[in-house]
PDB file of N, CA and C in Angstrom:
ATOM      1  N   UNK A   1      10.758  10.882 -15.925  1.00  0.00           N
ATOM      2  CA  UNK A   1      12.123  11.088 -16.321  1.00  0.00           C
ATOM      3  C   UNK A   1      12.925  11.542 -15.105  1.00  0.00           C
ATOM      4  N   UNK A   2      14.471  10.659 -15.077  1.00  0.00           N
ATOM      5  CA  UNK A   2      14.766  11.620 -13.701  1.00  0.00           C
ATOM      6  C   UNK A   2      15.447  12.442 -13.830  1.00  0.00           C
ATOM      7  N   UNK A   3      15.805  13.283 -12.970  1.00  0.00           N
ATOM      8  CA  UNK A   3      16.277  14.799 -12.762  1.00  0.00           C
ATOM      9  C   UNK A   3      17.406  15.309 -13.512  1.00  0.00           C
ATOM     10  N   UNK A   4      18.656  13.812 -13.590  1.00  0.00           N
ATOM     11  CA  UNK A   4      19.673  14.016 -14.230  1.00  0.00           C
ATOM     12  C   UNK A   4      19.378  13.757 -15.910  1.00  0.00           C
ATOM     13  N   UNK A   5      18.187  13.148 -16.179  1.00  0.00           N
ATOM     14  CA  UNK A   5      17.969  13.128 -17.688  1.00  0.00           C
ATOM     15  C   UNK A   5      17.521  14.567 -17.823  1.00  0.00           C
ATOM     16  N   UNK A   6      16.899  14.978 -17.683  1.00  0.00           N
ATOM     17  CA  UNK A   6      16.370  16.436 -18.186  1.00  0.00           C
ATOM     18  C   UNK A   6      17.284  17.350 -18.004  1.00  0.00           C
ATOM     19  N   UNK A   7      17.950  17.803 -16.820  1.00  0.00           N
ATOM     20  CA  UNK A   7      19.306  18.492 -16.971  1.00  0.00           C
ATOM     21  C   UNK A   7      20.431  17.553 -17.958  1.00  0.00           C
ATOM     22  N   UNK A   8      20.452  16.607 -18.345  1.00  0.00           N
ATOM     23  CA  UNK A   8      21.057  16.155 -20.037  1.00  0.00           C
ATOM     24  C   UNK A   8      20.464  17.049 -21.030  1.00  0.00           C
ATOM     25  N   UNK A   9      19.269  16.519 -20.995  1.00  0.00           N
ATOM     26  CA  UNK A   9      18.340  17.658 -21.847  1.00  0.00           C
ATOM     27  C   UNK A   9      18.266  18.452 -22.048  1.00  0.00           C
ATOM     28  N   UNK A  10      18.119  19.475 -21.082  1.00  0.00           N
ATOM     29  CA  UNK A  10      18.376  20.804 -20.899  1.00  0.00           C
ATOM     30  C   UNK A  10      19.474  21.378 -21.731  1.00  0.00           C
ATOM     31  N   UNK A  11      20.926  20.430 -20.725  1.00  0.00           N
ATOM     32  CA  UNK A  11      21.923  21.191 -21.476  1.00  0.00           C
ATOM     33  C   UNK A  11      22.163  21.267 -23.149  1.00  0.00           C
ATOM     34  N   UNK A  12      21.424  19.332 -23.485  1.00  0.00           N
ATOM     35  CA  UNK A  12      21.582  19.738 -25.094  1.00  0.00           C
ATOM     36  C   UNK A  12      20.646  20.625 -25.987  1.00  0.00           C
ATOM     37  N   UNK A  13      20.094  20.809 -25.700  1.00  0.00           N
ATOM     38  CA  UNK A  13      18.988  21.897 -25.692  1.00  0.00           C
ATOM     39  C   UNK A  13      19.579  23.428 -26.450  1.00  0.00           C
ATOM     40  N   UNK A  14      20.420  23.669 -24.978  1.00  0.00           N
ATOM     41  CA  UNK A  14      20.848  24.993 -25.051  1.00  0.00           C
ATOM     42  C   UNK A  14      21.917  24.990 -25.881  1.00  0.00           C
ATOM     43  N   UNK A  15      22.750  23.545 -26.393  1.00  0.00           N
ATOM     44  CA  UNK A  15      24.137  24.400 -27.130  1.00  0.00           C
ATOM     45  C   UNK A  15      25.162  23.875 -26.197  1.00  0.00           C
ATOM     46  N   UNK A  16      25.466  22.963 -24.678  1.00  0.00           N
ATOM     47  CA  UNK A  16      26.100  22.842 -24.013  1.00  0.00           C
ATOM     48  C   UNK A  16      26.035  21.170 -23.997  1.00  0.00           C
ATOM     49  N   UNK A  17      27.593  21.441 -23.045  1.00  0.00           N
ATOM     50  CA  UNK A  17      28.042  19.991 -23.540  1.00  0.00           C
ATOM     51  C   UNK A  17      27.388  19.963 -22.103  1.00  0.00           C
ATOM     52  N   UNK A  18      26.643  18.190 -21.960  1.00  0.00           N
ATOM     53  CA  UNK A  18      25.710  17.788 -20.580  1.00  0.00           C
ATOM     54  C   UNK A  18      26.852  17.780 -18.998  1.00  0.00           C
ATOM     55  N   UNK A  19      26.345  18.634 -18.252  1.00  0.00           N
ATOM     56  CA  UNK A  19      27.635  18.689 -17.141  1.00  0.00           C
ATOM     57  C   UNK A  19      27.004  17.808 -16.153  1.00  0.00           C
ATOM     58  N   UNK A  20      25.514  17.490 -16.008  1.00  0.00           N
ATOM     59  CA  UNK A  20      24.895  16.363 -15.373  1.00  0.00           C
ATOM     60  C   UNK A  20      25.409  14.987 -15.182  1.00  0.00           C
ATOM     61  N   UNK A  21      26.341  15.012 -16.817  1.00  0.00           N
ATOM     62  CA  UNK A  21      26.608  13.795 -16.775  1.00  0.00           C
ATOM     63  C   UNK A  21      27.904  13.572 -16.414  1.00  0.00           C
ATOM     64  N   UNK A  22      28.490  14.360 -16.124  1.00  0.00           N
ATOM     65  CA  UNK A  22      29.899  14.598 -16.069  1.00  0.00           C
ATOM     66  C   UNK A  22      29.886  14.693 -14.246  1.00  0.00           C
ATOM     67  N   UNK A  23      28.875  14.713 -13.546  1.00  0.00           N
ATOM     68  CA  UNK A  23      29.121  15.230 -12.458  1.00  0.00           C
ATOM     69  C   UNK A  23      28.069  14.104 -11.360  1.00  0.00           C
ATOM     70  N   UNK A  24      27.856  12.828 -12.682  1.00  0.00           N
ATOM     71  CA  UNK A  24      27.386  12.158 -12.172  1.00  0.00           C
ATOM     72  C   UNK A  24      28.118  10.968 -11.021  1.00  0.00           C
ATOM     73  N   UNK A  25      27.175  10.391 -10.139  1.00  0.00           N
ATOM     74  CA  UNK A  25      28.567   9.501  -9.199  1.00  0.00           C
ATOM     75  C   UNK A  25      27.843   7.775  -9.736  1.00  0.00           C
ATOM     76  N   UNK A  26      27.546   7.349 -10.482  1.00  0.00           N
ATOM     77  CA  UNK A  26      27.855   5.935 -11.336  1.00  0.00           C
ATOM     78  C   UNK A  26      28.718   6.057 -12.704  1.00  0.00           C
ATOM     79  N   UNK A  27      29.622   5.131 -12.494  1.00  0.00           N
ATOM     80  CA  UNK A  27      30.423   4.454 -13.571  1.00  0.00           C
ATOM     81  C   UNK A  27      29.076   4.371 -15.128  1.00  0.00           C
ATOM     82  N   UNK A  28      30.219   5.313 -16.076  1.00  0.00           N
ATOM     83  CA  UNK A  28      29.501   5.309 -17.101  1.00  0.00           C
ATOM     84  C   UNK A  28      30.330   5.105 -18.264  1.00  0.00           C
ATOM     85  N   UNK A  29      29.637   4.279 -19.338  1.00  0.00           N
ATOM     86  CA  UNK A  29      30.445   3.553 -20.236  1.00  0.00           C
ATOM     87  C   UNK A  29      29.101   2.954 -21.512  1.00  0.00           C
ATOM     88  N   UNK A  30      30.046   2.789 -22.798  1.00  0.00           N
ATOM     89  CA  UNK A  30      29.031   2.536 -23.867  1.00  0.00           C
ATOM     90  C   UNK A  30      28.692   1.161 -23.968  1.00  0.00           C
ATOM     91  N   UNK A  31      27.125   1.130 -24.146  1.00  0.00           N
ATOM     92  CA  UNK A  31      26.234  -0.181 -24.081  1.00  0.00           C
ATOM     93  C   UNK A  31      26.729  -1.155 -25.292  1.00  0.00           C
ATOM     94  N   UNK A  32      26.250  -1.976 -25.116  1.00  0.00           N
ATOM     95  CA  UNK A  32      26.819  -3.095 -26.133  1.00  0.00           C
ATOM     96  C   UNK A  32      25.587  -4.238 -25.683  1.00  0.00           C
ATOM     97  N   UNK A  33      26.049  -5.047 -26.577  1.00  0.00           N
ATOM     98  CA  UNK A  33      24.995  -6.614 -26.708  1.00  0.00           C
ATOM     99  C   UNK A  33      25.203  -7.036 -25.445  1.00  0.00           C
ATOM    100  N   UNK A  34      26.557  -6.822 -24.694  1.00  0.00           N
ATOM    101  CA  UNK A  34      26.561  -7.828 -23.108  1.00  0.00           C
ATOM    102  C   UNK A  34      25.792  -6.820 -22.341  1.00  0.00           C
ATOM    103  N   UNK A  35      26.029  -5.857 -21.809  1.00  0.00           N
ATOM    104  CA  UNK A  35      25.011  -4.918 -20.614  1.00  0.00           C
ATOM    105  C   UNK A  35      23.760  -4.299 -21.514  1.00  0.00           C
ATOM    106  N   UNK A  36      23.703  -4.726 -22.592  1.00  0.00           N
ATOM    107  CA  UNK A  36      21.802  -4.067 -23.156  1.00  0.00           C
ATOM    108  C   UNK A  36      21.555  -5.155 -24.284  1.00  0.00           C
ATOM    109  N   UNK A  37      21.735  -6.140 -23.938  1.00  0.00           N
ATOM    110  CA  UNK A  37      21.261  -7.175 -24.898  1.00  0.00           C
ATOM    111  C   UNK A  37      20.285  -7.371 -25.939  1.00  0.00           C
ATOM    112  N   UNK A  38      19.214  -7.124 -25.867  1.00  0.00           N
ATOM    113  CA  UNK A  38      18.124  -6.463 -26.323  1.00  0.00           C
ATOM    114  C   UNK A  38      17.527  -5.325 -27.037  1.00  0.00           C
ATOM    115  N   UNK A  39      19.292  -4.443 -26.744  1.00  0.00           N
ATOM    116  CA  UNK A  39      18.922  -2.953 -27.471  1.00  0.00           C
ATOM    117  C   UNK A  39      17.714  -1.911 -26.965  1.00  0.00           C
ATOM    118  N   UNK A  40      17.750  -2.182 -26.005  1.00  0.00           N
ATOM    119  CA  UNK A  40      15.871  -1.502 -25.336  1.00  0.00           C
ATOM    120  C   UNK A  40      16.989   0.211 -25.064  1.00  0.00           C
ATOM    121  N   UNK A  41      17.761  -0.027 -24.038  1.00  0.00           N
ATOM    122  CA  UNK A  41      18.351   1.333 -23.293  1.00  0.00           C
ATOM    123  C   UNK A  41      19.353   1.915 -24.828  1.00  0.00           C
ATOM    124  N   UNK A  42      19.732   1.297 -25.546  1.00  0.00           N
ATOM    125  CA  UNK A  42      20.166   2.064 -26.736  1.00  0.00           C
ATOM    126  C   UNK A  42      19.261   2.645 -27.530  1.00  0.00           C
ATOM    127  N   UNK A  43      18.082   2.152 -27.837  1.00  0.00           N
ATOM    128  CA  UNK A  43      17.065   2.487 -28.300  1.00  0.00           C
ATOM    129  C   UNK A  43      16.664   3.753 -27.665  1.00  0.00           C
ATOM    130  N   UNK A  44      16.399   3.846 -26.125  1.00  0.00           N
ATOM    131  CA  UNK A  44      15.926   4.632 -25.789  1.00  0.00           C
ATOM    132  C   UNK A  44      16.791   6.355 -26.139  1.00  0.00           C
ATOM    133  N   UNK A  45      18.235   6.039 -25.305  1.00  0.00           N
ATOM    134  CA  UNK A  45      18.818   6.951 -25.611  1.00  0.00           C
ATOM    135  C   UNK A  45      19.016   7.724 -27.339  1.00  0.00           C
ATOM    136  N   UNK A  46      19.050   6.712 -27.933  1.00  0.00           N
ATOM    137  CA  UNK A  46      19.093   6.886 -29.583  1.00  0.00           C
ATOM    138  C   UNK A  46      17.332   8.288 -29.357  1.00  0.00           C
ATOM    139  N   UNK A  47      16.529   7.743 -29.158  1.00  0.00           N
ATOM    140  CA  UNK A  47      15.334   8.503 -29.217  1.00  0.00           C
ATOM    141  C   UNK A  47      15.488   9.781 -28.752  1.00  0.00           C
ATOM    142  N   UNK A  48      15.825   9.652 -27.542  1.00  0.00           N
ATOM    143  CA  UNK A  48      15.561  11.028 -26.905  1.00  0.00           C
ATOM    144  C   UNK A  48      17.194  12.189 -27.495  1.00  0.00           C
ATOM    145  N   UNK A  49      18.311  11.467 -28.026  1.00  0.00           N
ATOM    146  CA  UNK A  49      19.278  12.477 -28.527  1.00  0.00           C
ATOM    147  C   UNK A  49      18.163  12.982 -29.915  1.00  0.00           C
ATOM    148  N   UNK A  50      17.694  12.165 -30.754  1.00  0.00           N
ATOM    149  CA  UNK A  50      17.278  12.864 -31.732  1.00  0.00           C
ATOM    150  C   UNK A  50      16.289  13.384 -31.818  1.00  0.00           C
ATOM    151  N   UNK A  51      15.623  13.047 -30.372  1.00  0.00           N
ATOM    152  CA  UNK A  51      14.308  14.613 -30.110  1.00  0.00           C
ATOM    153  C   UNK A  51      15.198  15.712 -29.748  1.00  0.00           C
ATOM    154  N   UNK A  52      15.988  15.610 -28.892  1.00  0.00           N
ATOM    155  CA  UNK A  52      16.728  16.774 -28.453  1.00  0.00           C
ATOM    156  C   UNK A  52      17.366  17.517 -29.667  1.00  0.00           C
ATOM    157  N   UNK A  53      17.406  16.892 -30.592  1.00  0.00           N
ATOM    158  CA  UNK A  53      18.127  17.485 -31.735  1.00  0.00           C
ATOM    159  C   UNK A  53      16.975  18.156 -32.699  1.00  0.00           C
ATOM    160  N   UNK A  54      16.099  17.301 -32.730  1.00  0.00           N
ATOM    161  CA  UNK A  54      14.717  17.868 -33.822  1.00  0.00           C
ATOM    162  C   UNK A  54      14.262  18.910 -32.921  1.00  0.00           C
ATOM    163  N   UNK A  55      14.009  19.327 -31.795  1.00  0.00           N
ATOM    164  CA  UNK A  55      13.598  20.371 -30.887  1.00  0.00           C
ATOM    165  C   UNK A  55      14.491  21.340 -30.387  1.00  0.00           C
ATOM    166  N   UNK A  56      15.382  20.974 -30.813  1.00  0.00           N
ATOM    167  CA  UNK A  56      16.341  22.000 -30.721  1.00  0.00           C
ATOM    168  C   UNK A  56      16.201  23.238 -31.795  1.00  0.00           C
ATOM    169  N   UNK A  57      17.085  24.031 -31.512  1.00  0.00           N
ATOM    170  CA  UNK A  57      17.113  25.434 -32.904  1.00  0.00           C
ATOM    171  C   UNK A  57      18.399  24.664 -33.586  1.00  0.00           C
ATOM    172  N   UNK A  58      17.759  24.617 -34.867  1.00  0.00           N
ATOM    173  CA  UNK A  58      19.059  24.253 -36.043  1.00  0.00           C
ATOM    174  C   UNK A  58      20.081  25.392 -36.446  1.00  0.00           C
ATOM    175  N   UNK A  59      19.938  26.421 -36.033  1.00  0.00           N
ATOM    176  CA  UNK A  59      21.253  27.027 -36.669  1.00  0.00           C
ATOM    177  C   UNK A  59      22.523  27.401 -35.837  1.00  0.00           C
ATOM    178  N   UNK A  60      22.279  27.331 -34.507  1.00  0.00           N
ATOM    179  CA  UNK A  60      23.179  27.265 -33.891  1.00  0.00           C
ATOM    180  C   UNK A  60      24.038  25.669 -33.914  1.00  0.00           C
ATOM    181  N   UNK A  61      23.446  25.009 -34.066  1.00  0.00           N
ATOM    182  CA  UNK A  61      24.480  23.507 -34.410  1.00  0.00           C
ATOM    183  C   UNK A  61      24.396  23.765 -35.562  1.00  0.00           C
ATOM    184  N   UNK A  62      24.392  24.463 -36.782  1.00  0.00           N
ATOM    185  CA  UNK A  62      24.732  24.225 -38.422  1.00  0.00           C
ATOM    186  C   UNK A  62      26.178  25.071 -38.185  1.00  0.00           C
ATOM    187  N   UNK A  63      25.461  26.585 -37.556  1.00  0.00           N
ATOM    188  CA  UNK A  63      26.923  27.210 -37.423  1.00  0.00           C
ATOM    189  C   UNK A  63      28.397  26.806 -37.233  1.00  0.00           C
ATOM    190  N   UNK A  64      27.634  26.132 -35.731  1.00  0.00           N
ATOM    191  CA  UNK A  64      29.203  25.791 -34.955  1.00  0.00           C
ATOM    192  C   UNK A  64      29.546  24.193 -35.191  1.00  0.00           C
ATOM    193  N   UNK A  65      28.911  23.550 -36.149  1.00  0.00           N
ATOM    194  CA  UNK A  65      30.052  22.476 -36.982  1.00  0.00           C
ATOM    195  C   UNK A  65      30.346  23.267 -38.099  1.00  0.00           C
ATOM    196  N   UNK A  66      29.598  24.124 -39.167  1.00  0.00           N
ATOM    197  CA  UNK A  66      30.475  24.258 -40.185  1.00  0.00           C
ATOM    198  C   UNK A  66      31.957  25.091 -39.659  1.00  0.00           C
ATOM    199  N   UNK A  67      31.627  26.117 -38.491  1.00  0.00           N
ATOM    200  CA  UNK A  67      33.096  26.642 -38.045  1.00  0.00           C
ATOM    201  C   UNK A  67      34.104  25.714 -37.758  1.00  0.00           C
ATOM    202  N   UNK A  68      33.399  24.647 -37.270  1.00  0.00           N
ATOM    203  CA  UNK A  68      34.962  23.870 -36.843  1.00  0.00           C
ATOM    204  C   UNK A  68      35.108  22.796 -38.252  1.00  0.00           C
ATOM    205  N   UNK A  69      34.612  21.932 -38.604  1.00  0.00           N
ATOM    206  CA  UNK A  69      35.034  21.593 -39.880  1.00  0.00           C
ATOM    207  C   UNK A  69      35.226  21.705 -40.958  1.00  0.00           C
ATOM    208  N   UNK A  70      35.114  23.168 -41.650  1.00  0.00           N
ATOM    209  CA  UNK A  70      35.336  23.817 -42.464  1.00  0.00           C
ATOM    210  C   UNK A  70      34.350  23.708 -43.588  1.00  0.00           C
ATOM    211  N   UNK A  71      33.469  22.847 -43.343  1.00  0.00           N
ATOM    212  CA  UNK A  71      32.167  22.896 -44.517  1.00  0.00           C
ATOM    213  C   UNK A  71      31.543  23.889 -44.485  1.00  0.00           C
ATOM    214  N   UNK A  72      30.587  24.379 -45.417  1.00  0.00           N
ATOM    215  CA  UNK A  72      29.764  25.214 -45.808  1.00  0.00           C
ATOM    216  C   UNK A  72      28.383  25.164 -44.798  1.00  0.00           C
ATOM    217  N   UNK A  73      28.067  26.098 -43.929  1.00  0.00           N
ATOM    218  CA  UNK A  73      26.624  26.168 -43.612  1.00  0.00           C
ATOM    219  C   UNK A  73      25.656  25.504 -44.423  1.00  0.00           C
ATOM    220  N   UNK A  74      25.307  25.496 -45.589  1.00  0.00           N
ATOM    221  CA  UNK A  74      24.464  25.103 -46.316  1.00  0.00           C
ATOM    222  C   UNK A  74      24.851  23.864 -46.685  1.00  0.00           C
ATOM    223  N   UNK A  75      25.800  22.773 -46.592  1.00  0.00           N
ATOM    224  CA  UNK A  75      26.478  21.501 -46.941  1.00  0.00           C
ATOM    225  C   UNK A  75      25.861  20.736 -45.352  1.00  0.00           C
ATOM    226  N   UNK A  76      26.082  21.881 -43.881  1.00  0.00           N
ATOM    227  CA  UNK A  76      26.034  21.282 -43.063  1.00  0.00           C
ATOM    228  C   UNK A  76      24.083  21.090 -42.885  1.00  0.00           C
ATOM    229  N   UNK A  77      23.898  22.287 -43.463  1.00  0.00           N
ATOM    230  CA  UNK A  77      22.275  22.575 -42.886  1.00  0.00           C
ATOM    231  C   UNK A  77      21.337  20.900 -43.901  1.00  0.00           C
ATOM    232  N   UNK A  78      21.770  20.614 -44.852  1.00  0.00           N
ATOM    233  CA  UNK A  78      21.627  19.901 -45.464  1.00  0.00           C
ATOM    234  C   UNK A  78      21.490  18.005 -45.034  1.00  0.00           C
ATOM    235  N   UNK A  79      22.964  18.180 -44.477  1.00  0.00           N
ATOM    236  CA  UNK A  79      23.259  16.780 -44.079  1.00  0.00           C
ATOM    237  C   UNK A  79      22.096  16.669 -42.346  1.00  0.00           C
ATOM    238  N   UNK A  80      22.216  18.014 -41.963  1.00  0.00           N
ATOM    239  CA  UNK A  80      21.094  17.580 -40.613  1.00  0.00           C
ATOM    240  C   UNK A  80      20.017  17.646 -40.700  1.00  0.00           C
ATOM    241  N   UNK A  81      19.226  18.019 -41.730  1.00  0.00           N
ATOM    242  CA  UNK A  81      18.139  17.900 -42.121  1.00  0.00           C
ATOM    243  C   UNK A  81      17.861  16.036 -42.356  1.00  0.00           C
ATOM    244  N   UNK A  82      18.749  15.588 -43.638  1.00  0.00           N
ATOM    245  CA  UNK A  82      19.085  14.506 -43.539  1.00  0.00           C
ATOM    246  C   UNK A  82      18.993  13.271 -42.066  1.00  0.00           C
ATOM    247  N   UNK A  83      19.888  13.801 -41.862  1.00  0.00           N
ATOM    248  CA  UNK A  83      20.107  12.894 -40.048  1.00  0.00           C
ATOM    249  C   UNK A  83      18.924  13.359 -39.179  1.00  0.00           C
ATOM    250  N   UNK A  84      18.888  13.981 -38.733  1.00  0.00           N
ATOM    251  CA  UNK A  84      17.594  14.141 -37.834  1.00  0.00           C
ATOM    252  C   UNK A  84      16.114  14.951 -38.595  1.00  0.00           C
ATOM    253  N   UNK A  85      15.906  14.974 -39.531  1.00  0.00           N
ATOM    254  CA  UNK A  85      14.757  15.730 -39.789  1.00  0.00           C
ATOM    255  C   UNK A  85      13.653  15.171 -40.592  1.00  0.00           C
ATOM    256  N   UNK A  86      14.539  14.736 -41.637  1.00  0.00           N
ATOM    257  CA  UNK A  86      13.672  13.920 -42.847  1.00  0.00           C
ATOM    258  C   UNK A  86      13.811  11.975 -42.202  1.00  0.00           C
ATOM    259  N   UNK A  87      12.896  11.560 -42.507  1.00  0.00           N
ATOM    260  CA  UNK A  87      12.395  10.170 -42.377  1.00  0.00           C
ATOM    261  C   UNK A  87      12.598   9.176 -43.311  1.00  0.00           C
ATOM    262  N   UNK A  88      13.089   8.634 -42.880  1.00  0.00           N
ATOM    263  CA  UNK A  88      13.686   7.025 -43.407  1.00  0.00           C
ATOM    264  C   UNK A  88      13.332   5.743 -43.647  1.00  0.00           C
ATOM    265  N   UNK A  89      12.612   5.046 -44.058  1.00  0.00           N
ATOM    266  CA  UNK A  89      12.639   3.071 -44.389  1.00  0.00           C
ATOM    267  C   UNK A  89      13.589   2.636 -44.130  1.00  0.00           C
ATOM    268  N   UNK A  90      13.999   2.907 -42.547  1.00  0.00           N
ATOM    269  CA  UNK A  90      15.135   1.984 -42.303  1.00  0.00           C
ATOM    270  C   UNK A  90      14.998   0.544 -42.812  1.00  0.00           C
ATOM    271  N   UNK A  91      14.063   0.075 -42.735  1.00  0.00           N
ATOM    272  CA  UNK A  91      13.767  -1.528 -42.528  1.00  0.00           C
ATOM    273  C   UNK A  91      13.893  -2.082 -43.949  1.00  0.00           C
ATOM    274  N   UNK A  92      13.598  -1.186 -44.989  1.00  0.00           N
ATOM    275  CA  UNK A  92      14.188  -1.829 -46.478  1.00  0.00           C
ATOM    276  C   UNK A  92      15.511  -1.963 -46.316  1.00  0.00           C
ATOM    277  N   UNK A  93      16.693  -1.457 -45.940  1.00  0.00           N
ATOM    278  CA  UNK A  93      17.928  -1.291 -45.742  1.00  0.00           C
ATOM    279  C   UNK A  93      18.054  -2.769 -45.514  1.00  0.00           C
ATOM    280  N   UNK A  94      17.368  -3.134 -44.303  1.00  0.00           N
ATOM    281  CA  UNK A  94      18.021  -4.551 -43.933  1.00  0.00           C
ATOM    282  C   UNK A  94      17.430  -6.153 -44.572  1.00  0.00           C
ATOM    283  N   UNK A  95      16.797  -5.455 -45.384  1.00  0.00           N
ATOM    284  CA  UNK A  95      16.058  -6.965 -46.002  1.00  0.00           C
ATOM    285  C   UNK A  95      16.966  -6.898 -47.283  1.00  0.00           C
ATOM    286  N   UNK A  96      17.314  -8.263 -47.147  1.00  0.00           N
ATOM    287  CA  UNK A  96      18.763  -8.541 -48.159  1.00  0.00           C
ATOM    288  C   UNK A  96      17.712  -8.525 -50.017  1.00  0.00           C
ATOM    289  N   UNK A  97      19.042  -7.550 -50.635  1.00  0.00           N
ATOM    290  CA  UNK A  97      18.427  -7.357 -51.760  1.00  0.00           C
ATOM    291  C   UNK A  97      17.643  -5.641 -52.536  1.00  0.00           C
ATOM    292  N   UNK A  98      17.188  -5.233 -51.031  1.00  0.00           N
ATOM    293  CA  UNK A  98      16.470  -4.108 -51.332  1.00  0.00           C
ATOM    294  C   UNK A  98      17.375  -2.774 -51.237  1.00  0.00           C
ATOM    295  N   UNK A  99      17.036  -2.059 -51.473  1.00  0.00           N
ATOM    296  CA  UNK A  99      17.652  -0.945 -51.608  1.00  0.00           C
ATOM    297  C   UNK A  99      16.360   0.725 -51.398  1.00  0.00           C
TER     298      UNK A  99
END
Protein backbone atom coordinates (compact mmCIF):
# COMPACT_ATOMS: atom_id res chain seq x y z
CA UNK A 1 0.00 0.00 0.00
CA UNK A 2 1.52 3.38 -0.61
CA UNK A 3 2.26 5.92 1.90
CA UNK A 4 -0.44 8.32 0.77
CA UNK A 5 -3.12 5.42 1.03
CA UNK A 6 -2.56 4.71 4.63
CA UNK A 7 -2.24 8.32 5.71
CA UNK A 8 -6.01 8.29 3.80
CA UNK A 9 -6.49 5.65 6.19
CA UNK A 10 -5.21 6.84 8.97
CA UNK A 11 -6.99 9.98 8.73
CA UNK A 12 -10.39 8.12 8.21
CA UNK A 13 -9.71 6.15 10.94
CA UNK A 14 -9.39 8.89 13.36
CA UNK A 15 -12.58 11.05 12.57
CA UNK A 16 -10.63 13.40 10.00
CA UNK A 17 -11.28 14.55 6.77
CA UNK A 18 -8.00 12.78 4.51
CA UNK A 19 -5.41 15.88 4.21
CA UNK A 20 -3.09 13.33 2.18
CA UNK A 21 -5.35 13.74 -0.32
CA UNK A 22 -5.79 17.17 -0.39
CA UNK A 23 -2.09 17.79 -0.42
CA UNK A 24 -1.61 15.47 -3.05
CA UNK A 25 0.35 16.78 -6.48
CA UNK A 26 -1.83 14.48 -9.26
CA UNK A 27 -5.02 15.70 -10.72
CA UNK A 28 -7.83 13.96 -8.94
CA UNK A 29 -11.29 13.34 -10.12
CA UNK A 30 -14.26 10.61 -10.00
CA UNK A 31 -13.79 7.27 -11.97
CA UNK A 32 -16.28 6.35 -14.42
CA UNK A 33 -16.61 3.56 -17.27
CA UNK A 34 -14.03 5.81 -19.54
CA UNK A 35 -10.78 5.99 -16.99
CA UNK A 36 -11.84 2.49 -14.96
CA UNK A 37 -13.66 0.60 -17.43
CA UNK A 38 -13.73 -2.51 -15.79
CA UNK A 39 -14.62 -1.21 -12.35
CA UNK A 40 -11.34 -2.90 -10.81
CA UNK A 41 -9.99 0.78 -9.06
CA UNK A 42 -13.73 1.52 -7.99
CA UNK A 43 -13.98 -1.68 -6.60
CA UNK A 44 -10.97 -1.33 -4.87
CA UNK A 45 -11.55 1.98 -3.30
CA UNK A 46 -15.32 0.94 -2.55
CA UNK A 47 -13.40 -1.92 -0.30
CA UNK A 48 -11.02 -0.29 1.55
CA UNK A 49 -13.68 2.96 2.52
CA UNK A 50 -15.85 0.22 4.00
CA UNK A 51 -13.04 -1.48 5.93
CA UNK A 52 -12.11 1.83 7.13
CA UNK A 53 -15.55 2.24 8.23
CA UNK A 54 -16.18 -1.42 9.76
CA UNK A 55 -12.73 -0.82 11.74
CA UNK A 56 -13.36 2.17 12.69
CA UNK A 57 -15.20 3.10 16.28
CA UNK A 58 -18.96 3.54 15.44
CA UNK A 59 -19.97 6.08 17.76
CA UNK A 60 -18.08 8.78 16.98
CA UNK A 61 -19.53 8.78 13.24
CA UNK A 62 -23.23 7.92 14.76
CA UNK A 63 -22.71 11.04 16.93
CA UNK A 64 -21.46 13.51 14.56
CA UNK A 65 -24.07 12.73 11.67
CA UNK A 66 -26.95 12.57 13.98
CA UNK A 67 -25.61 16.29 15.25
CA UNK A 68 -25.55 17.61 11.95
CA UNK A 69 -28.68 16.09 10.43
CA UNK A 70 -30.88 16.14 13.06
CA UNK A 71 -31.74 12.35 13.28
CA UNK A 72 -31.74 10.39 16.27
CA UNK A 73 -28.44 8.50 17.35
CA UNK A 74 -30.29 5.38 17.38
CA UNK A 75 -32.08 6.03 13.66
CA UNK A 76 -28.37 6.82 12.70
CA UNK A 77 -26.66 3.81 14.67
CA UNK A 78 -29.16 1.67 12.82
CA UNK A 79 -28.89 2.75 9.20
CA UNK A 80 -24.80 2.11 9.65
CA UNK A 81 -25.07 -0.96 10.90
CA UNK A 82 -27.17 -1.48 7.78
CA UNK A 83 -24.54 0.13 5.27
CA UNK A 84 -21.42 -1.10 6.49
CA UNK A 85 -21.97 -3.87 9.02
CA UNK A 86 -24.63 -6.33 8.19
CA UNK A 87 -24.23 -8.35 4.78
CA UNK A 88 -26.07 -8.36 1.74
CA UNK A 89 -27.12 -10.70 -1.60
CA UNK A 90 -26.25 -8.06 -3.61
CA UNK A 91 -26.42 -10.33 -6.63
CA UNK A 92 -30.26 -11.29 -6.14
CA UNK A 93 -30.87 -7.51 -6.56
CA UNK A 94 -29.67 -7.73 -10.08
CA UNK A 95 -31.18 -10.83 -11.53
CA UNK A 96 -34.36 -9.49 -13.12
CA UNK A 97 -37.40 -10.63 -11.13
CA UNK A 98 -35.86 -11.39 -7.72
CA UNK A 99 -36.13 -9.55 -4.89
Amino acid sequence: MRQRDRAIIEDLTAGRLPTAASNAKVAVGALNDKNDPGGKKRNAHAEMFYAVRRNSKKEPWVKRIAQNSGMSEKAISKIFDHVFIKEHDLEQVFIKGKK
